[in-house]
N, C-alpha and C. Protein backbone atom coordinates (compact mmCIF):
# COMPACT_ATOMS: atom_id res chain seq x y z
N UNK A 1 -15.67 77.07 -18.03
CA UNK A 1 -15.85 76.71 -19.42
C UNK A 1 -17.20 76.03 -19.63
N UNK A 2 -17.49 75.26 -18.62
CA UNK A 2 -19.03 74.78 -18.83
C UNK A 2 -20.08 75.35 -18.66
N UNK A 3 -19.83 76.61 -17.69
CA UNK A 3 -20.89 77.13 -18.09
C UNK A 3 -21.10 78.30 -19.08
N UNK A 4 -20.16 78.34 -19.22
CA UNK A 4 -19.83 79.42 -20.57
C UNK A 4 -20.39 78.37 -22.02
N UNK A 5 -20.15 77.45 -22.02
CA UNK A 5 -21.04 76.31 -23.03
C UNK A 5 -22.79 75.93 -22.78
N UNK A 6 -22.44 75.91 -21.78
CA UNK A 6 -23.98 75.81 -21.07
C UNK A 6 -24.83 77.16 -21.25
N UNK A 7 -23.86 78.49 -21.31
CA UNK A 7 -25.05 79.78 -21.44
C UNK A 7 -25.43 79.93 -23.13
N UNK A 8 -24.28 79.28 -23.95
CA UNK A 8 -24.20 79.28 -25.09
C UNK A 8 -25.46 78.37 -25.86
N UNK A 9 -25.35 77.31 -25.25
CA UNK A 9 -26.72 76.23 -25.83
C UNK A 9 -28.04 77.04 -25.55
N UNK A 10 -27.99 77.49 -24.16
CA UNK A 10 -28.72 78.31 -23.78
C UNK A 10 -29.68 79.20 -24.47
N UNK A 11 -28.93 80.09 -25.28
CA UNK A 11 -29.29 80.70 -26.33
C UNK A 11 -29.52 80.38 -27.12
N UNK A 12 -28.76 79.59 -28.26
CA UNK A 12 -28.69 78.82 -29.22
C UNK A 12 -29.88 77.65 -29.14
N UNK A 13 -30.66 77.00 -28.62
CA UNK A 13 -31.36 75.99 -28.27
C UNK A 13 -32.99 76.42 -28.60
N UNK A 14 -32.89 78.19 -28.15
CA UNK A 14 -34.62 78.27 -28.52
C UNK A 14 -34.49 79.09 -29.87
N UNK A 15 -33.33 79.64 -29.96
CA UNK A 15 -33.75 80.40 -32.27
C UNK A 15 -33.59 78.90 -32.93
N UNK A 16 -33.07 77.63 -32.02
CA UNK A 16 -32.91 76.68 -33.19
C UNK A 16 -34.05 75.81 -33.09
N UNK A 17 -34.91 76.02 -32.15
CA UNK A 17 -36.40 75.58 -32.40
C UNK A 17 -37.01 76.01 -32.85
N UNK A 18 -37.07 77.34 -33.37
CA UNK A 18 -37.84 78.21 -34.40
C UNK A 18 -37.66 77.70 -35.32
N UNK A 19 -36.48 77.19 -36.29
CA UNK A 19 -35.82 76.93 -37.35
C UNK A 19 -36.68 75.45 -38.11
N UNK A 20 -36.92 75.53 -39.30
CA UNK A 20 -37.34 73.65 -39.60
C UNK A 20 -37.74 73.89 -40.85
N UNK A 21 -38.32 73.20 -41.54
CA UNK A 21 -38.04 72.56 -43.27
C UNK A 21 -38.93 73.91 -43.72
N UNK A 22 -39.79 74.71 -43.11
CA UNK A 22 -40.21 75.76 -43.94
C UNK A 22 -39.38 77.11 -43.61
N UNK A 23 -38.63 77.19 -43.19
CA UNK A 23 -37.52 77.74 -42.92
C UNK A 23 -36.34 77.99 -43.70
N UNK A 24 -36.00 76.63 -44.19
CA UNK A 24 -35.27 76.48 -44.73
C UNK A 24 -35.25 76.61 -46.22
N UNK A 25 -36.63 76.83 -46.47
CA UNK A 25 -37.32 77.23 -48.04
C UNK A 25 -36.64 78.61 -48.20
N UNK A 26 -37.09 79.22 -46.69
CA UNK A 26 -36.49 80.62 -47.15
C UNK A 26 -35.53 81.35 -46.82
N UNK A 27 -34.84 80.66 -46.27
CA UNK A 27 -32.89 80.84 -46.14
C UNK A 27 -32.58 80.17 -47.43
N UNK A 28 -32.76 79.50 -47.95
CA UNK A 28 -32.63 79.67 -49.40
C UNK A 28 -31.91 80.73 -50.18
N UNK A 29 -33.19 81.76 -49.94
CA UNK A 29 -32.96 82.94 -50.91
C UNK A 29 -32.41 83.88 -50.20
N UNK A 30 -31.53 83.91 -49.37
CA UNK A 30 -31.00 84.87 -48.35
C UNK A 30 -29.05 84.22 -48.31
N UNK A 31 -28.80 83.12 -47.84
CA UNK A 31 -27.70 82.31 -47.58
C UNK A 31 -27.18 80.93 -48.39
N UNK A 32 -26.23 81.06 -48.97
CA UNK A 32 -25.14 81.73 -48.71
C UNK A 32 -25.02 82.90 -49.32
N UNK A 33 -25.77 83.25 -50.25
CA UNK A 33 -26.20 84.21 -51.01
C UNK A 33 -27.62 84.50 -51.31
N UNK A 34 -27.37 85.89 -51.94
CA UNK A 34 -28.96 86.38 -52.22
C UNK A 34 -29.29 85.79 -53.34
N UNK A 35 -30.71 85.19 -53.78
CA UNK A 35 -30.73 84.69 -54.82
C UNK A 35 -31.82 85.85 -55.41
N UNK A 36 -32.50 86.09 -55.93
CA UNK A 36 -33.43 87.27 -57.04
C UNK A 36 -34.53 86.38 -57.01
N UNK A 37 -35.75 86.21 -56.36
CA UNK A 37 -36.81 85.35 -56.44
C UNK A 37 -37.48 84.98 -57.56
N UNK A 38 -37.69 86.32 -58.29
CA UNK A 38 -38.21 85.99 -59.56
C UNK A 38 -37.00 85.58 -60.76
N UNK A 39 -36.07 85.10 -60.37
CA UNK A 39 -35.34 83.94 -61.72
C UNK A 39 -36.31 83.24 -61.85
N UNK A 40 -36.19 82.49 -63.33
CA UNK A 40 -36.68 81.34 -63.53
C UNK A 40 -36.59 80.06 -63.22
N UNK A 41 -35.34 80.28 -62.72
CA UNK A 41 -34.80 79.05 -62.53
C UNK A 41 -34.86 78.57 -61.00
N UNK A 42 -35.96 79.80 -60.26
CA UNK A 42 -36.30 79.29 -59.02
C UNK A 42 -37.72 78.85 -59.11
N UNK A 43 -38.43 78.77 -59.96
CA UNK A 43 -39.57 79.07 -60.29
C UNK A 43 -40.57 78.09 -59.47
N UNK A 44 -40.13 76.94 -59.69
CA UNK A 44 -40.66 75.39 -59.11
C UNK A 44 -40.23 75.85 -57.52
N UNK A 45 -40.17 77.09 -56.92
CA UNK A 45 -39.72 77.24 -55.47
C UNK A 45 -41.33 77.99 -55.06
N UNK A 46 -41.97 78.09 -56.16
CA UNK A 46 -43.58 79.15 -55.74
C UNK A 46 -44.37 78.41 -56.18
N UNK A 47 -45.23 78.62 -55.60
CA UNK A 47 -46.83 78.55 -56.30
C UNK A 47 -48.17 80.17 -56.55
N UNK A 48 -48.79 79.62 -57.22
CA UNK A 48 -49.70 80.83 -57.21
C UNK A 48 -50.34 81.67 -56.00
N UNK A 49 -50.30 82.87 -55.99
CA UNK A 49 -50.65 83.80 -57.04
C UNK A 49 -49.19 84.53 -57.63
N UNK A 50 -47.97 84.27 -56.64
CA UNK A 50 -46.42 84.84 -57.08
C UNK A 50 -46.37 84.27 -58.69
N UNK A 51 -46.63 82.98 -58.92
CA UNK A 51 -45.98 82.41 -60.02
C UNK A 51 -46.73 82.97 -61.13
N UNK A 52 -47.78 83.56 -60.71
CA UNK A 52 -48.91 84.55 -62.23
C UNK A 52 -47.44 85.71 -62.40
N UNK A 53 -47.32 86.41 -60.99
CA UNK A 53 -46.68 87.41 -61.35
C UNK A 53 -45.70 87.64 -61.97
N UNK A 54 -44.84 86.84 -61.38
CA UNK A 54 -43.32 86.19 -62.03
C UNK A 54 -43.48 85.97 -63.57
N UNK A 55 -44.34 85.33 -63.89
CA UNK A 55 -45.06 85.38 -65.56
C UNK A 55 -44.95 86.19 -66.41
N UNK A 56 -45.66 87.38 -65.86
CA UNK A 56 -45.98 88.25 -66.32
C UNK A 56 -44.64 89.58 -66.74
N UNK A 57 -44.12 89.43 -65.47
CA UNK A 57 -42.83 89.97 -65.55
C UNK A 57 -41.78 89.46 -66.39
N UNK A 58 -41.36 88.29 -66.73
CA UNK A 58 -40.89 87.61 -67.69
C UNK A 58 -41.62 87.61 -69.11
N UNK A 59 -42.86 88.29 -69.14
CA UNK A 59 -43.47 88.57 -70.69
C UNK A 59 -42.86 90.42 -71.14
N UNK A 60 -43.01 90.68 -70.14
CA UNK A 60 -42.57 92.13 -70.07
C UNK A 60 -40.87 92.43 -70.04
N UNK A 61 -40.35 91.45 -69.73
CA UNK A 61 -39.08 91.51 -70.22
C UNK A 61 -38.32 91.68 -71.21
N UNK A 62 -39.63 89.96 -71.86
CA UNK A 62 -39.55 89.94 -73.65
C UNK A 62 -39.72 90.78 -74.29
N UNK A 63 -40.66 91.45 -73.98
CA UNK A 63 -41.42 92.48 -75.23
C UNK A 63 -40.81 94.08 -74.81
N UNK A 64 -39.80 94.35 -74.29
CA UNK A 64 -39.02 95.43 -73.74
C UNK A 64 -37.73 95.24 -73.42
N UNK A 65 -36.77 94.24 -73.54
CA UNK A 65 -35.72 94.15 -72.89
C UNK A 65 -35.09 95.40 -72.16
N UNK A 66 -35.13 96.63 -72.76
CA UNK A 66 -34.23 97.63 -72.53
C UNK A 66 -35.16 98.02 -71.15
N UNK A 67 -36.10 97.77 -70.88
CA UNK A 67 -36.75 98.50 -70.13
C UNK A 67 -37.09 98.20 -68.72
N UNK A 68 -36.91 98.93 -67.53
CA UNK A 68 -37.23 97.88 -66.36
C UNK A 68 -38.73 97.36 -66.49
N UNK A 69 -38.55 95.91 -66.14
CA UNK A 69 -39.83 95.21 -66.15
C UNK A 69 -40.25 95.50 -64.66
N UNK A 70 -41.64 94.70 -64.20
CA UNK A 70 -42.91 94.99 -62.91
C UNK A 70 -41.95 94.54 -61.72
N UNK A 71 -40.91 93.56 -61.56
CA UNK A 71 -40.29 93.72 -60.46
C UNK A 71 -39.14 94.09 -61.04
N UNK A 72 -38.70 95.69 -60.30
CA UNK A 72 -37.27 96.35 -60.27
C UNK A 72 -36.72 96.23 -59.18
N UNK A 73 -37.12 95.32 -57.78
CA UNK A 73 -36.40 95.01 -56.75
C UNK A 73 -36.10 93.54 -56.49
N UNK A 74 -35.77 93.42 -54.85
CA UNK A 74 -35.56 92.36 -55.07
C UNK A 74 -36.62 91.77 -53.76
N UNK A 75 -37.89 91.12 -54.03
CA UNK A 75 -38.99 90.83 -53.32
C UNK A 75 -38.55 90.65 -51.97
N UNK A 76 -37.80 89.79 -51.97
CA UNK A 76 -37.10 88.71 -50.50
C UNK A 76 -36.26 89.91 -49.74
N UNK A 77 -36.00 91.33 -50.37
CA UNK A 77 -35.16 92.24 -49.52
C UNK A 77 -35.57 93.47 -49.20
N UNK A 78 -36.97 93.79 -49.65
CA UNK A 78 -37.33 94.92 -50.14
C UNK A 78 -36.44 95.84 -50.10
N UNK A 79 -35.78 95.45 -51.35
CA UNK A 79 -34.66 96.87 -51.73
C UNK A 79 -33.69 96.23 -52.81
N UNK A 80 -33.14 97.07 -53.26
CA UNK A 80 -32.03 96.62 -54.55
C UNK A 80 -30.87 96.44 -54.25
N UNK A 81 -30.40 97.22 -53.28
CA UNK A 81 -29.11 97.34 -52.37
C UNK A 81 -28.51 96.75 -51.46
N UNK A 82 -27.71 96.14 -51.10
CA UNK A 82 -27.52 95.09 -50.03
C UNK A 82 -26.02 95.31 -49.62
N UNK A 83 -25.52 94.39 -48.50
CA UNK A 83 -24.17 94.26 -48.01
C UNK A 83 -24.51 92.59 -47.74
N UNK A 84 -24.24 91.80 -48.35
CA UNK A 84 -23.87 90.34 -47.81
C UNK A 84 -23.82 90.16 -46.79
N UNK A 85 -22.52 89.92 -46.73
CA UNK A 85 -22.11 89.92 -45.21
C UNK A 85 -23.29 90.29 -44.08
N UNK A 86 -23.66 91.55 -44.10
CA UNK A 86 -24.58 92.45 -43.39
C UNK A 86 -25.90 91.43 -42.83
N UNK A 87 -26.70 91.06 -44.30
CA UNK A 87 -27.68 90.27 -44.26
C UNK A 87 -27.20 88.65 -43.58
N UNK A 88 -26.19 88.11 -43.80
CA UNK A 88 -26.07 86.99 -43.45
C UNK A 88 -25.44 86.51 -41.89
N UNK A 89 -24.84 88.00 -41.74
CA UNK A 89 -24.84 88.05 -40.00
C UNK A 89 -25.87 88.26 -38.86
N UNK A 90 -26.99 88.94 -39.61
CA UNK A 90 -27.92 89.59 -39.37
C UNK A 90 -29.30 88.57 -39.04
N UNK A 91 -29.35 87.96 -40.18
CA UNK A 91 -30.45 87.14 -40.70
C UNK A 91 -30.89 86.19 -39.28
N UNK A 92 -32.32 86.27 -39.19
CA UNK A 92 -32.96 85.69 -38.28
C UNK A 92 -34.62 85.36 -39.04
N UNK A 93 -34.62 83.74 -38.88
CA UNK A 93 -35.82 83.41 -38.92
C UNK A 93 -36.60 82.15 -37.90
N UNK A 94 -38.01 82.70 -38.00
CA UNK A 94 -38.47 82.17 -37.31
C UNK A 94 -40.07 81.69 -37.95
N UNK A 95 -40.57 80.47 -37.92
CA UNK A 95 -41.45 80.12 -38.50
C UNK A 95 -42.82 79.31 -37.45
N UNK A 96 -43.61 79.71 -37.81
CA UNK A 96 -45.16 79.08 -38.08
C UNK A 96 -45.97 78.20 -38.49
N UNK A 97 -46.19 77.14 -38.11
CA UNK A 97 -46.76 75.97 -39.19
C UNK A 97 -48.03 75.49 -38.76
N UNK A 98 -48.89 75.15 -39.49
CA UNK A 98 -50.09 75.33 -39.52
C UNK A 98 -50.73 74.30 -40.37
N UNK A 99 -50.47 72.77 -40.29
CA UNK A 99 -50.79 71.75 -41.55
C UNK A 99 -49.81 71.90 -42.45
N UNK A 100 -50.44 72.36 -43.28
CA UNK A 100 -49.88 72.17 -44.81
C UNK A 100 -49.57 73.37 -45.23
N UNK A 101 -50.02 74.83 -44.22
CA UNK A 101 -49.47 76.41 -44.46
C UNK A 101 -48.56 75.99 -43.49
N UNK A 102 -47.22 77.70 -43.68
CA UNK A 102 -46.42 77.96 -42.59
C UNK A 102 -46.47 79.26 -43.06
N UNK A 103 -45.84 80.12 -41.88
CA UNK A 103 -45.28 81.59 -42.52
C UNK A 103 -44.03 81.52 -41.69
N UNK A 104 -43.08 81.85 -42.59
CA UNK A 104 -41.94 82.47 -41.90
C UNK A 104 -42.06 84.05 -41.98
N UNK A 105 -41.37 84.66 -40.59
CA UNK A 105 -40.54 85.61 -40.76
C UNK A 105 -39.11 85.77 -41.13
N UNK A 106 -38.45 86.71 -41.57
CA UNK A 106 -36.94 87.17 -41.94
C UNK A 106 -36.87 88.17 -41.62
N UNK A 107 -36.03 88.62 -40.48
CA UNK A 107 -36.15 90.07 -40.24
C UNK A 107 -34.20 90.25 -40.30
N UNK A 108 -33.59 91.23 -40.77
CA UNK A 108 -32.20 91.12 -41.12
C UNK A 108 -32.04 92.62 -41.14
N UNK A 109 -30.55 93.16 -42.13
CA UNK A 109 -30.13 94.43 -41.93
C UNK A 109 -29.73 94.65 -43.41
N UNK A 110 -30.03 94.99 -44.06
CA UNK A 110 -29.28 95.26 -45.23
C UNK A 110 -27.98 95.82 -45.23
N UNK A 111 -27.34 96.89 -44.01
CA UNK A 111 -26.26 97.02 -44.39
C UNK A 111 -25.75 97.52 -43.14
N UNK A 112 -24.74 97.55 -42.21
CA UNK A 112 -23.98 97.23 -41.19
C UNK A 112 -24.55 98.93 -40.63
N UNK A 113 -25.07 99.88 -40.97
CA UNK A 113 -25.61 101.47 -40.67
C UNK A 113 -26.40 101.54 -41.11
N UNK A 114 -27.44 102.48 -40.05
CA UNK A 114 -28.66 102.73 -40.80
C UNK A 114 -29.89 102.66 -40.50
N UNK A 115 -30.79 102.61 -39.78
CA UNK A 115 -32.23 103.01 -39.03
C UNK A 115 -32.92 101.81 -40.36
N UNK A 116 -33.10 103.10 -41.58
CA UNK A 116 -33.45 102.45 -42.49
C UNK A 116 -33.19 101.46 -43.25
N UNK A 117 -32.22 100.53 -42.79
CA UNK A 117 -31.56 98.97 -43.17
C UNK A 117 -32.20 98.26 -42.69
N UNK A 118 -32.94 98.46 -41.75
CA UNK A 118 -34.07 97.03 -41.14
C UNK A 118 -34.95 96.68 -42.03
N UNK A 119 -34.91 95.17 -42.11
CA UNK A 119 -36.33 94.61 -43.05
C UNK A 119 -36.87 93.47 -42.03
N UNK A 120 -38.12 93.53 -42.51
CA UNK A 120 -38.91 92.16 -41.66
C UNK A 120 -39.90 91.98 -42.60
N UNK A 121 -39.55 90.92 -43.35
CA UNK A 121 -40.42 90.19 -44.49
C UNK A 121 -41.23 88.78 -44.16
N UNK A 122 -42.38 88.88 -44.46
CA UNK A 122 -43.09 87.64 -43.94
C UNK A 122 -43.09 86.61 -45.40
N UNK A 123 -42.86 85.73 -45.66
CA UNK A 123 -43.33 84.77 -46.48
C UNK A 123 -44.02 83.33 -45.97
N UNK A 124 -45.30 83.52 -46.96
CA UNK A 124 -45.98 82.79 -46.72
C UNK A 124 -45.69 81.43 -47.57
N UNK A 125 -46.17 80.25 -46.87
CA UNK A 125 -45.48 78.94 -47.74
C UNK A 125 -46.79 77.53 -47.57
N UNK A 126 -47.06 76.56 -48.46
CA UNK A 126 -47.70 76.04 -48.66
C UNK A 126 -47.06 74.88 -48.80
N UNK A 127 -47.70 73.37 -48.70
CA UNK A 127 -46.61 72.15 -48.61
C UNK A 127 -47.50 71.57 -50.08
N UNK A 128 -46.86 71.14 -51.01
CA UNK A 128 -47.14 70.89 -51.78
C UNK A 128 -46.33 69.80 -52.35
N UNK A 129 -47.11 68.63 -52.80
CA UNK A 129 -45.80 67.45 -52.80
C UNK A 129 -45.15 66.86 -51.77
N UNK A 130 -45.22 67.37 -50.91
CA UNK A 130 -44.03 66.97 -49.31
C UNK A 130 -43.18 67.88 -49.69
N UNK A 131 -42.94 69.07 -50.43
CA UNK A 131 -42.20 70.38 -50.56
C UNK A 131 -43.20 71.97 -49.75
N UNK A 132 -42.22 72.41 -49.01
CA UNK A 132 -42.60 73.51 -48.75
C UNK A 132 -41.97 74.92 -50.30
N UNK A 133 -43.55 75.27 -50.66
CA UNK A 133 -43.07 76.43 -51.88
C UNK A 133 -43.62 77.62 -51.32
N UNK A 134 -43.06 78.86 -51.80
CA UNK A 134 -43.81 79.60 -51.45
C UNK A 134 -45.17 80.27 -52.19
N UNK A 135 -46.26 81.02 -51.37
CA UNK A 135 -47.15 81.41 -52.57
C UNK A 135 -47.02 83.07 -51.93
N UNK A 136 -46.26 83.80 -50.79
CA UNK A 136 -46.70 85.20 -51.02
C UNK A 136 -45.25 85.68 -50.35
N UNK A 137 -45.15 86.83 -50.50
CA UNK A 137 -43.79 87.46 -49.58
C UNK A 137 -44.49 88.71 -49.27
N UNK A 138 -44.34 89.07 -47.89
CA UNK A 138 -45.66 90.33 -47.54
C UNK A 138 -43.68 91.62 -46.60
N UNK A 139 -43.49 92.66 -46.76
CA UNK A 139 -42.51 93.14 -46.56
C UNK A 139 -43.75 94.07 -45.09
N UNK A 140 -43.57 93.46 -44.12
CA UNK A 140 -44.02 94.31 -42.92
C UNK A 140 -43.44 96.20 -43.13
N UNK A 141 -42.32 96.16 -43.63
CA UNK A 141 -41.21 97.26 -43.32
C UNK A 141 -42.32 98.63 -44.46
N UNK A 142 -42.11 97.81 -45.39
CA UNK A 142 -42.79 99.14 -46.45
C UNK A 142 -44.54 98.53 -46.81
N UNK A 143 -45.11 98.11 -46.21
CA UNK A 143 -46.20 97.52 -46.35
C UNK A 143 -46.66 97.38 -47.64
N UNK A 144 -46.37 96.38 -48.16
CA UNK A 144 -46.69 95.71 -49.32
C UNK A 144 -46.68 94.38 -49.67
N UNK A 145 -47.36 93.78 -50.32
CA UNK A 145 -47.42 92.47 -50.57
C UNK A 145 -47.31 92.00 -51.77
N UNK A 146 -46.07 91.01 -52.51
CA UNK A 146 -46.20 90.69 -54.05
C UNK A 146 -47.13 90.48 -54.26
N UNK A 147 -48.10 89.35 -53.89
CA UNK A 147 -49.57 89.29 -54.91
C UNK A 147 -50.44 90.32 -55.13
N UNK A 148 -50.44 91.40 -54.62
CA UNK A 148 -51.17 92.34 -54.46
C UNK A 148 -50.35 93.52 -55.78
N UNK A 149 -48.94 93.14 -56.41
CA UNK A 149 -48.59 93.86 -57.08
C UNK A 149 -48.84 94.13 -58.63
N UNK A 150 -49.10 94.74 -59.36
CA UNK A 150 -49.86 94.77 -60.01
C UNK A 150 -48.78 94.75 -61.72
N UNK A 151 -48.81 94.07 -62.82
CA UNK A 151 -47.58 93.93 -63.73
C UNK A 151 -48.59 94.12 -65.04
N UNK A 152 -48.66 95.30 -65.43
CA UNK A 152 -49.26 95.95 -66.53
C UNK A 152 -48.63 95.52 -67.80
N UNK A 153 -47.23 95.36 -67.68
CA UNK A 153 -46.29 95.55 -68.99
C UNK A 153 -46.33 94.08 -69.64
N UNK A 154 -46.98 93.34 -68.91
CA UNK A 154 -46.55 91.90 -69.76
C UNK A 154 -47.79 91.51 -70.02
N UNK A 155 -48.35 92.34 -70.53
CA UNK A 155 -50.07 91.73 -70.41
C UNK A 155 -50.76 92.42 -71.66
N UNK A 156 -51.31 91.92 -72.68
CA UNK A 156 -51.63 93.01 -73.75
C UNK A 156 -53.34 93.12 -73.47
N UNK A 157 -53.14 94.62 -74.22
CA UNK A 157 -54.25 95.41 -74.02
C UNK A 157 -55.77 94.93 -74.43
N UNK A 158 -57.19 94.71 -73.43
CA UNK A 158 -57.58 94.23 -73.65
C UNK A 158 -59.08 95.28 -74.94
């Protein structure tokens, strides 16, 4: 039994040194549930250049309701589709810190089958206040990066 506890810490001892307060910014939006990054009501969780975007997308909401606005996914999953469970059994992060930057990785499964269920999302995070926020989410899997995304619809013509 002890060493069956002992192989257990074992393991458990170096993913939980990966783990720490910028980490925990972004298990956030993953556990116990998925949260949708761009709510508003996460908003004070970013800083710029995400929080231009997020903006913008929320102007384009207004002025279209019926219509999908600049983010139709969900940043933190690259994808719309999910299994809970899946992601929260799955979910592994590991972080980077660097002063006052960190980057985490999240690399998880969207859904219990599937080649194409793997994600590995990098978010980048900044300490601001004695708060870790984030300012980018970069999706290794489909190579793309939110700041780099571009939100036409909430922006009038110049």
């Amino acid at each position: 039994m002890k060493l069956l506890l002992a192989a257990i810490l074992s393991i458990a001892a170096p993913a939980a040194a990966l783990a720490g307060p910028a980490s925990d910014a972004v298990k956030f939006f993953y556990a116990p549930q998925v949260k949708f990054e761009a709510d508003a009501q996460y908003r004070d969780r970013f800083t710029e250049p995400v929080t231009k975007l997020f903006d913008l997308n929320d102007q384009a909401t207004k002025k279209n309701p019926d219509q999908v606005a600049c983010i139709d996914f969900d940043p933190g999953l690259d994808a719309q589709d999910f299994d809970q469970k899946t992601i929260s059994k799955t979910l592994k992060l590991s972080e980077t810190v660097d002063g006052d930057t960190a980057q985490v990785v999240a690399s998880f499964a969207l859904f219990p089958e599937g080649d194409d269920s793997q994600r590995e999302m990098h978010w980048s995070l900044k300490k601001v206040g004695g708060k870790w926020k984030i300012s980018d989410i970069a999706s290794k899997t489909s190579a793309w990066t939110l700041s780099q995304l571009e939100c036409m619809a909430g922006q009038d013509p110049e």
